[in-house]
PDB file of N, CA and C in Angstrom:
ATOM      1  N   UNK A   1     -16.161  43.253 -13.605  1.00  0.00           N
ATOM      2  CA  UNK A   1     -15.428  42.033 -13.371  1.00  0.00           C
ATOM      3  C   UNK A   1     -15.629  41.598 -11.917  1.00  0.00           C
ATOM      4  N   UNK A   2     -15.641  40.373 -11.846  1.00  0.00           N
ATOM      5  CA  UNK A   2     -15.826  40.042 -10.453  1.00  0.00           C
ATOM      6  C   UNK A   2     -14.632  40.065  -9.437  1.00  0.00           C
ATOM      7  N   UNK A   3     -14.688  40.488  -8.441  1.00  0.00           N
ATOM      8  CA  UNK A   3     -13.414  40.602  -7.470  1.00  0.00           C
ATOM      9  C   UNK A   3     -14.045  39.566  -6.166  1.00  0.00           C
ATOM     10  N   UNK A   4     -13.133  38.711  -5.936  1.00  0.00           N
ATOM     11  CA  UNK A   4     -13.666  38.148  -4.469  1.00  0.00           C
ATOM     12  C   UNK A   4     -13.275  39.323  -3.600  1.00  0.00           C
ATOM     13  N   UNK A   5     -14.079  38.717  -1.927  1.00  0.00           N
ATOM     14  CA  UNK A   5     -14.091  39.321  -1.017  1.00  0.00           C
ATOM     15  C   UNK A   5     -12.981  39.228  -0.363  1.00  0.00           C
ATOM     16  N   UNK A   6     -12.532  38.214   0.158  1.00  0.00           N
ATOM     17  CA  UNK A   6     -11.249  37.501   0.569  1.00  0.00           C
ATOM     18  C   UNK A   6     -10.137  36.920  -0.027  1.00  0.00           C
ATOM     19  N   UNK A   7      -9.076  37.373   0.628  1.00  0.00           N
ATOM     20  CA  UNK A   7      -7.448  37.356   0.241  1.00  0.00           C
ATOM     21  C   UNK A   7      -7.570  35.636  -0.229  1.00  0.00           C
ATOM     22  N   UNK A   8      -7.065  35.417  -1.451  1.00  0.00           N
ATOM     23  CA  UNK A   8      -6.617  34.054  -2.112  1.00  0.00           C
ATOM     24  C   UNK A   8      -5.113  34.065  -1.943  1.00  0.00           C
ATOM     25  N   UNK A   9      -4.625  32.848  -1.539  1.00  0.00           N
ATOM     26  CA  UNK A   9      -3.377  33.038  -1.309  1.00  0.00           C
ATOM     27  C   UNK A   9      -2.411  32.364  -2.746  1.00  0.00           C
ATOM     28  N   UNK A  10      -3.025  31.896  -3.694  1.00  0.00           N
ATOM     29  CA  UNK A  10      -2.880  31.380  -5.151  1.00  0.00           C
ATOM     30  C   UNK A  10      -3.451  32.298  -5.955  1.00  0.00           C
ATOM     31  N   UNK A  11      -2.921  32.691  -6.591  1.00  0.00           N
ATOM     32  CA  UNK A  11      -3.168  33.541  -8.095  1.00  0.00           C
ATOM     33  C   UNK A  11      -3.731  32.494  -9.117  1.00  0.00           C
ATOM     34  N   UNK A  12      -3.434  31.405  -8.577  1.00  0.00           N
ATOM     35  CA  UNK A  12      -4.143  30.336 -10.381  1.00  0.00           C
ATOM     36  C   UNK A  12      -5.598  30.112  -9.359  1.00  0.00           C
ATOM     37  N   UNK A  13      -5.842  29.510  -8.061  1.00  0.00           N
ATOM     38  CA  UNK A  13      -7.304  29.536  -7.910  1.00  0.00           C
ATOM     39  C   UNK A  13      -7.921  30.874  -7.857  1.00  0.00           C
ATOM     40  N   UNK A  14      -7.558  31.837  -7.929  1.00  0.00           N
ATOM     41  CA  UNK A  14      -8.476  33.204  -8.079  1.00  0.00           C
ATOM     42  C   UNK A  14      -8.649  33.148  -9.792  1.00  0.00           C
ATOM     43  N   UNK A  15      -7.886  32.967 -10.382  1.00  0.00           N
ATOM     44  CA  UNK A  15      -8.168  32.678 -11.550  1.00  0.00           C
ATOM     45  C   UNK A  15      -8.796  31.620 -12.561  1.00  0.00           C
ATOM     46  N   UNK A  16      -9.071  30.899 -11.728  1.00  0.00           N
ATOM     47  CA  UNK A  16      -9.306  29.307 -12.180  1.00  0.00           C
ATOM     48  C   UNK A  16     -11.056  29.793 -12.208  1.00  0.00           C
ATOM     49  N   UNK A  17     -11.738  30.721 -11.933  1.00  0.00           N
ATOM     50  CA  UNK A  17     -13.032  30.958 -12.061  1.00  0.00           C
ATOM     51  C   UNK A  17     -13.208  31.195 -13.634  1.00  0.00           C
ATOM     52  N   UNK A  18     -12.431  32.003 -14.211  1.00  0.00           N
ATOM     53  CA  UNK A  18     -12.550  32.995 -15.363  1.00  0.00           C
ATOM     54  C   UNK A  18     -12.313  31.757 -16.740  1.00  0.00           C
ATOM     55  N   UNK A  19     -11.395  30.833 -16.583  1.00  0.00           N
ATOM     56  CA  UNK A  19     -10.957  29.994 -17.689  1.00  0.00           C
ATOM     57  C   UNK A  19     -11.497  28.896 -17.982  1.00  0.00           C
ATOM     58  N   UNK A  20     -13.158  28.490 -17.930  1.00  0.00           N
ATOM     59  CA  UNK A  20     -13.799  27.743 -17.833  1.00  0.00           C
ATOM     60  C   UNK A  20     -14.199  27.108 -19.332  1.00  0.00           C
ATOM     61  N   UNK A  21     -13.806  25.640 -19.510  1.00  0.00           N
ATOM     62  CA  UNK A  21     -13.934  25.302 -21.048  1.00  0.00           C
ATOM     63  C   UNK A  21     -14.882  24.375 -21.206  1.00  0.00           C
ATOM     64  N   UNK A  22     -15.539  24.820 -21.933  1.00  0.00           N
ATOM     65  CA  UNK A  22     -16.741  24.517 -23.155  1.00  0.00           C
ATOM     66  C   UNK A  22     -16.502  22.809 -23.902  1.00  0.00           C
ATOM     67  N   UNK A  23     -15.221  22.047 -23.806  1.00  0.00           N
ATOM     68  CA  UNK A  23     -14.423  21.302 -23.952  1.00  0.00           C
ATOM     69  C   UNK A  23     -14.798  19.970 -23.498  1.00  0.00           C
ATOM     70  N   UNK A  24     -15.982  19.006 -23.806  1.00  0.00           N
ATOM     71  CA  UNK A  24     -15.999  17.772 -22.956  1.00  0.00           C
ATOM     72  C   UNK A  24     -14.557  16.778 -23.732  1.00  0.00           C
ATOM     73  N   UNK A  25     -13.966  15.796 -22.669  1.00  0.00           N
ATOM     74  CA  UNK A  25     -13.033  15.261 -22.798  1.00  0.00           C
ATOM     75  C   UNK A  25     -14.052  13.928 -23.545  1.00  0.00           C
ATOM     76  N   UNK A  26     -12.587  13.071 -24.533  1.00  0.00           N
ATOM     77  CA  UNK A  26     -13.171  12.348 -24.991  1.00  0.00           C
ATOM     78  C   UNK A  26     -13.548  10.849 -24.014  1.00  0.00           C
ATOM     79  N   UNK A  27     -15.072  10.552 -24.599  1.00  0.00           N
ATOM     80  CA  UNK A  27     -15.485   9.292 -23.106  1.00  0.00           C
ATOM     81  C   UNK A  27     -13.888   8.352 -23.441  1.00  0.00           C
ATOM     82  N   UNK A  28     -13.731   7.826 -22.057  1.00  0.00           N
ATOM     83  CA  UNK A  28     -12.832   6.799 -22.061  1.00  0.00           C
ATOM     84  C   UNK A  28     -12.787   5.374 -22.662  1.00  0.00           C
ATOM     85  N   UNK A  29     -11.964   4.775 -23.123  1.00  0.00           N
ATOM     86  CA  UNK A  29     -12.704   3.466 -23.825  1.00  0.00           C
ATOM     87  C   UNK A  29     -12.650   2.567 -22.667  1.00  0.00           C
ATOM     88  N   UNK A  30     -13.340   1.193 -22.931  1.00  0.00           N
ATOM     89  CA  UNK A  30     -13.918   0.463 -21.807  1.00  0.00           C
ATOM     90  C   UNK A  30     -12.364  -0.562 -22.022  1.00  0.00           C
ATOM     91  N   UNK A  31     -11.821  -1.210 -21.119  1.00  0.00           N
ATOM     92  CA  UNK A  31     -10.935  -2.228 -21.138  1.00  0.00           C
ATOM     93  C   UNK A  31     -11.778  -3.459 -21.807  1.00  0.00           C
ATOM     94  N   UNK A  32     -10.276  -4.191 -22.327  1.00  0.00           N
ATOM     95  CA  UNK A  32     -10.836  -5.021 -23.198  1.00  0.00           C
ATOM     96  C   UNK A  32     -11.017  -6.277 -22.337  1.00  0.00           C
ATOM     97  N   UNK A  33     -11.490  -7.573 -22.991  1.00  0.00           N
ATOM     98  CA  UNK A  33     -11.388  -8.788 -21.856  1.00  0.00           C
ATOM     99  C   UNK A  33     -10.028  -9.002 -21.042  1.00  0.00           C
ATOM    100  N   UNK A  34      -8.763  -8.978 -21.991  1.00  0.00           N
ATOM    101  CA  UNK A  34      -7.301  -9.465 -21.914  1.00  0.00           C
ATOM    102  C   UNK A  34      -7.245  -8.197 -20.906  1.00  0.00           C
ATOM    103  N   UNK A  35      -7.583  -7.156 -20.448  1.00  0.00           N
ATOM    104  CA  UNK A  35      -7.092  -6.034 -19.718  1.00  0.00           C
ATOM    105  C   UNK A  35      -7.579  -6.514 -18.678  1.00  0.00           C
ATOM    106  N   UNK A  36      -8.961  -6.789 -18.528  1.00  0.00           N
ATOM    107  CA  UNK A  36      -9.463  -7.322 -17.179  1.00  0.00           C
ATOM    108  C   UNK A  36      -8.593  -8.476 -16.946  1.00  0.00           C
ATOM    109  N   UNK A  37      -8.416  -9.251 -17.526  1.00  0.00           N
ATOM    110  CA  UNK A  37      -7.522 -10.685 -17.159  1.00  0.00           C
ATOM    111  C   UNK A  37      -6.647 -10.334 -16.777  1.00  0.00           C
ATOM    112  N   UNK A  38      -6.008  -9.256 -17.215  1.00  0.00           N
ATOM    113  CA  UNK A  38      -4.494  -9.321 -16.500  1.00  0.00           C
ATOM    114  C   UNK A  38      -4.840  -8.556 -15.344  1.00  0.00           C
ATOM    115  N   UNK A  39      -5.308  -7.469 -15.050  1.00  0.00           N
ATOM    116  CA  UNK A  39      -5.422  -6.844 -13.919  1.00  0.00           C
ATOM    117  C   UNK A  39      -6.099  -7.644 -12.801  1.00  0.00           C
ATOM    118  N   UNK A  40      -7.023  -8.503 -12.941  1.00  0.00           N
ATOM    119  CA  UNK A  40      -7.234  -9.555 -11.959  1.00  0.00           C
ATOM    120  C   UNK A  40      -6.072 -10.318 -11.421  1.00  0.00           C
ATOM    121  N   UNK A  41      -5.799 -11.062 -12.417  1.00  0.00           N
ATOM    122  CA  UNK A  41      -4.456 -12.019 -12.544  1.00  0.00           C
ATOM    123  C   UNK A  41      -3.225 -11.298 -11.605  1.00  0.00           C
ATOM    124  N   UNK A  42      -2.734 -10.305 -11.702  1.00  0.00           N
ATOM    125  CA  UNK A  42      -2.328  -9.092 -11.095  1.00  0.00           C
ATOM    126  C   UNK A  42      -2.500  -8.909  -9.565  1.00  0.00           C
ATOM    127  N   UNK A  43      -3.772  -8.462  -9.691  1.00  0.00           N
ATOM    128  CA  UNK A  43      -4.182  -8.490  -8.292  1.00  0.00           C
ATOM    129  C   UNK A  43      -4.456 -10.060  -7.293  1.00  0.00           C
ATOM    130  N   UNK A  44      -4.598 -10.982  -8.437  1.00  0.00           N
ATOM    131  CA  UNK A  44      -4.271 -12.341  -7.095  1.00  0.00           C
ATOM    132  C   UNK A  44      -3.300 -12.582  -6.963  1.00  0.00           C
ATOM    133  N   UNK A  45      -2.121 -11.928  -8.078  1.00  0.00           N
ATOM    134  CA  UNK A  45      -0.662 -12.122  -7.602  1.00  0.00           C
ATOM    135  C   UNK A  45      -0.105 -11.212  -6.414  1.00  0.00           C
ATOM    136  N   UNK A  46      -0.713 -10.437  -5.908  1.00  0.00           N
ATOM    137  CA  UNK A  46      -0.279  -9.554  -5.028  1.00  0.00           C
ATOM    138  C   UNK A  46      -0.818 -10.049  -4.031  1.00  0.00           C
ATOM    139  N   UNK A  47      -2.009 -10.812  -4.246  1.00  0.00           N
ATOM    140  CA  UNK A  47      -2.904 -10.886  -2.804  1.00  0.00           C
ATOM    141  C   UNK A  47      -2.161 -12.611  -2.029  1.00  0.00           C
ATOM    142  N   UNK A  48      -1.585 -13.735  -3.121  1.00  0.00           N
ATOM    143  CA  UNK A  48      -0.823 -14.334  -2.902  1.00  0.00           C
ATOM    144  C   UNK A  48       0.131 -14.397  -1.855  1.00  0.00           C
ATOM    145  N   UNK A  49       1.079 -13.265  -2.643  1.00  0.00           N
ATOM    146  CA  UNK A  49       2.111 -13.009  -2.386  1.00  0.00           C
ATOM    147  C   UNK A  49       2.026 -12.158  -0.836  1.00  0.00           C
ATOM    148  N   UNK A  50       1.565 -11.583  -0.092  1.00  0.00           N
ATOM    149  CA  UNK A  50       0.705 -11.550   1.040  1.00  0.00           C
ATOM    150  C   UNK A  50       0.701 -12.084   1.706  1.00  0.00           C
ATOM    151  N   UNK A  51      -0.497 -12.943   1.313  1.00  0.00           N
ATOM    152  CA  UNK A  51      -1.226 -14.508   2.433  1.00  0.00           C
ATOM    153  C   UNK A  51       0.259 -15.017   2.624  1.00  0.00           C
ATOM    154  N   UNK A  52       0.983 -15.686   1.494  1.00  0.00           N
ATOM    155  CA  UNK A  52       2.771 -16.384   1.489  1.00  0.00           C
ATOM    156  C   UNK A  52       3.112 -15.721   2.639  1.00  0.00           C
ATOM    157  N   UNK A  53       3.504 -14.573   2.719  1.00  0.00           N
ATOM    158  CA  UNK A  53       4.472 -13.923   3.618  1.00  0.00           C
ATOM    159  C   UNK A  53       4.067 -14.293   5.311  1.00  0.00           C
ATOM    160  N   UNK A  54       2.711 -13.842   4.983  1.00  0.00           N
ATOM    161  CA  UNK A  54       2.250 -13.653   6.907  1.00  0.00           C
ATOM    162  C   UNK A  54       2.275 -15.510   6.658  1.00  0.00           C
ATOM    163  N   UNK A  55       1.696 -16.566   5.765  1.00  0.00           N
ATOM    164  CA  UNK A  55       1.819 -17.901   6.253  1.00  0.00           C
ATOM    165  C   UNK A  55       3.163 -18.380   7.131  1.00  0.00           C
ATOM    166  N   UNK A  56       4.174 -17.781   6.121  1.00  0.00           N
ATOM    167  CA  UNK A  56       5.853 -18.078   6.679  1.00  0.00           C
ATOM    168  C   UNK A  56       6.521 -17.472   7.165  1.00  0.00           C
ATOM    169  N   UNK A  57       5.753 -15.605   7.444  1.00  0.00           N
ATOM    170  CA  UNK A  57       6.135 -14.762   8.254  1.00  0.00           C
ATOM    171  C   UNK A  57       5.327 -14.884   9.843  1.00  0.00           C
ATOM    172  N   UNK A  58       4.486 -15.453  10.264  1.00  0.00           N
ATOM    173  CA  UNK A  58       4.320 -15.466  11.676  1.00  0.00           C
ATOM    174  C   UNK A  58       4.901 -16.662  12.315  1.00  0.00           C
ATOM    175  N   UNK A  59       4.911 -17.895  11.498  1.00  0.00           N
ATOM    176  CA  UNK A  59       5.318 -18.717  12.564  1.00  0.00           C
ATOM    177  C   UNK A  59       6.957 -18.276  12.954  1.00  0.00           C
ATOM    178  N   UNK A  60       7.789 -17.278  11.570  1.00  0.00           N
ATOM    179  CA  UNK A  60       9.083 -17.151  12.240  1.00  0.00           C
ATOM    180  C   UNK A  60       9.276 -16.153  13.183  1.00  0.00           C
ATOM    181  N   UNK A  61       8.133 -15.622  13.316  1.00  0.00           N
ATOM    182  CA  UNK A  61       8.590 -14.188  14.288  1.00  0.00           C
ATOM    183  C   UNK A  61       7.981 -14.757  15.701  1.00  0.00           C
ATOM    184  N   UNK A  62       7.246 -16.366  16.166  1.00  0.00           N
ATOM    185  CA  UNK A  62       7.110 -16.125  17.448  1.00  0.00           C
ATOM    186  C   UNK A  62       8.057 -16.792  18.192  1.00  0.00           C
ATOM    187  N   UNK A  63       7.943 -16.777  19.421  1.00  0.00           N
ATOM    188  CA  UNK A  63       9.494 -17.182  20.335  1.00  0.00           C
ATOM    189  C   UNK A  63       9.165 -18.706  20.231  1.00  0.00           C
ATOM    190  N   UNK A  64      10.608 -19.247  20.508  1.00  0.00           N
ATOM    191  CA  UNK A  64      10.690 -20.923  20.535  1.00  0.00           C
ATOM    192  C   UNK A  64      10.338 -20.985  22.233  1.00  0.00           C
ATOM    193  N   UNK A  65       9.126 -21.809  22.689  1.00  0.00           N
ATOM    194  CA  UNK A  65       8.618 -22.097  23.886  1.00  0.00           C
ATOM    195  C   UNK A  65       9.310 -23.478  24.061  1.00  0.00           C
ATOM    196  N   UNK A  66      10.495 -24.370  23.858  1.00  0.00           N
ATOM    197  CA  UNK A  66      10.214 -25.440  23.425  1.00  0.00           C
ATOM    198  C   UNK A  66      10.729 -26.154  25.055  1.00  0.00           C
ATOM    199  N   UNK A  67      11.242 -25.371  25.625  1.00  0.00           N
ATOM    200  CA  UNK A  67      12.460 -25.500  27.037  1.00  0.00           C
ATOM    201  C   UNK A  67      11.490 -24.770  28.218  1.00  0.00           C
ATOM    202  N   UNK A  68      10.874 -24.238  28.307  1.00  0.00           N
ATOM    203  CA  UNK A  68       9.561 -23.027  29.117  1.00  0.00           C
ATOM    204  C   UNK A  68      10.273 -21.738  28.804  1.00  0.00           C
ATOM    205  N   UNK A  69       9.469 -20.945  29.715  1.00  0.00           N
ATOM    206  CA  UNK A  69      10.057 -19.345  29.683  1.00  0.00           C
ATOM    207  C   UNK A  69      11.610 -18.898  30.409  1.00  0.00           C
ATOM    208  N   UNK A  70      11.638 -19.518  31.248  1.00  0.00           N
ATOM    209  CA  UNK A  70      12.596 -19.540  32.199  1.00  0.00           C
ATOM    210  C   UNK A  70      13.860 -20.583  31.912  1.00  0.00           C
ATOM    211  N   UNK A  71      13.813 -21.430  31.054  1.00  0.00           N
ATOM    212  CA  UNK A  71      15.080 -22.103  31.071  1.00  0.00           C
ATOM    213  C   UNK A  71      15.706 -21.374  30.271  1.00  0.00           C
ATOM    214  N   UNK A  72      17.472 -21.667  30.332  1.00  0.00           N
ATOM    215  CA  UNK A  72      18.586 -20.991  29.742  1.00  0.00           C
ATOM    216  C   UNK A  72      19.286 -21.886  29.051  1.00  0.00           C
ATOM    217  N   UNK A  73      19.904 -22.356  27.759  1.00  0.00           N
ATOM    218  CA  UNK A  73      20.635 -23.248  27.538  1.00  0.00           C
ATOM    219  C   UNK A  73      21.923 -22.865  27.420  1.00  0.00           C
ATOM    220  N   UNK A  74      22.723 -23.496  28.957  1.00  0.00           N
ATOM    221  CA  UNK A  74      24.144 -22.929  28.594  1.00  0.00           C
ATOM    222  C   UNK A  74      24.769 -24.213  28.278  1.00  0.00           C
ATOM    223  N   UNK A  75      26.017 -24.155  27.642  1.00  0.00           N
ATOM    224  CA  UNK A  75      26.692 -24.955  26.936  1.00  0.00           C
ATOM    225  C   UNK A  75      27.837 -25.627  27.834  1.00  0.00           C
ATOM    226  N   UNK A  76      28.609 -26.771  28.091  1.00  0.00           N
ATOM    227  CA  UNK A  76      29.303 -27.311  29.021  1.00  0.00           C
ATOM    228  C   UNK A  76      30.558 -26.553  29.225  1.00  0.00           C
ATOM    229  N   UNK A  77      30.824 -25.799  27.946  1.00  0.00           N
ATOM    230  CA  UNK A  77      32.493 -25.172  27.874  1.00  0.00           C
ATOM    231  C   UNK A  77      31.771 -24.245  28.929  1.00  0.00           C
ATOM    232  N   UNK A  78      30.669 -23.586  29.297  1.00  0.00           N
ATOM    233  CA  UNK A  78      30.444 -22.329  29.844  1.00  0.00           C
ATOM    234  C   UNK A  78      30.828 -22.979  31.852  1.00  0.00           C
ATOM    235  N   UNK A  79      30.441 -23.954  31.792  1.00  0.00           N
ATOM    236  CA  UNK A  79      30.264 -24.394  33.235  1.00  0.00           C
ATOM    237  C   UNK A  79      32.217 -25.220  33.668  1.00  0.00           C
ATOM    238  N   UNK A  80      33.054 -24.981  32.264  1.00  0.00           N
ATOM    239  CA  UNK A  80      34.190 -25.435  32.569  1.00  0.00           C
ATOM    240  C   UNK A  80      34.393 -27.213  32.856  1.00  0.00           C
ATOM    241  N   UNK A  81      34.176 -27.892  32.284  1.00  0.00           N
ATOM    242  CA  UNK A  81      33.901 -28.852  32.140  1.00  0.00           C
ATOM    243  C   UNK A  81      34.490 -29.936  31.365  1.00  0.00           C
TER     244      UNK A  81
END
């Protein structure tokens, strides 16, 4: 019987040599048209949904420049007024 040389620290890969099957799996069947359609369909819905976000997600995340960097808008109650 064969013994490896070196310590296996798994008992199923030291064993996984010996249980070798003769067994081909059956070929897979091919997707049908309607499978491809949807999994496309699918995937431009995700890729959409994406592009959407960063379109209406960057303009809200940059700062309002609209006053410069340096102005402050304080309000008249603040200056007592």
């Amino acid at each position: 019987m064969f013994r490896r040389r070196e310590p296996v620290p798994f008992a199923f890969v030291a064993e996984a040599d010996r249980f070798r099957s003769n067994v081909t799996p059956p070929p897979r069947q091919r997707a049908s048209r309607s499978q491809i359609f949807g999994r496309t369909l699918l995937g431009l819905t995700v890729v959409a949904g994406l592009t959407g976000s960063l379109l209406f997600g960057v303009p809200a995340l940059q700062q309002d420049t609209v006053g410069g960097p340096n102005t402050t808008h304080q309000s008249e109650v603040a200056h007592g007024r």
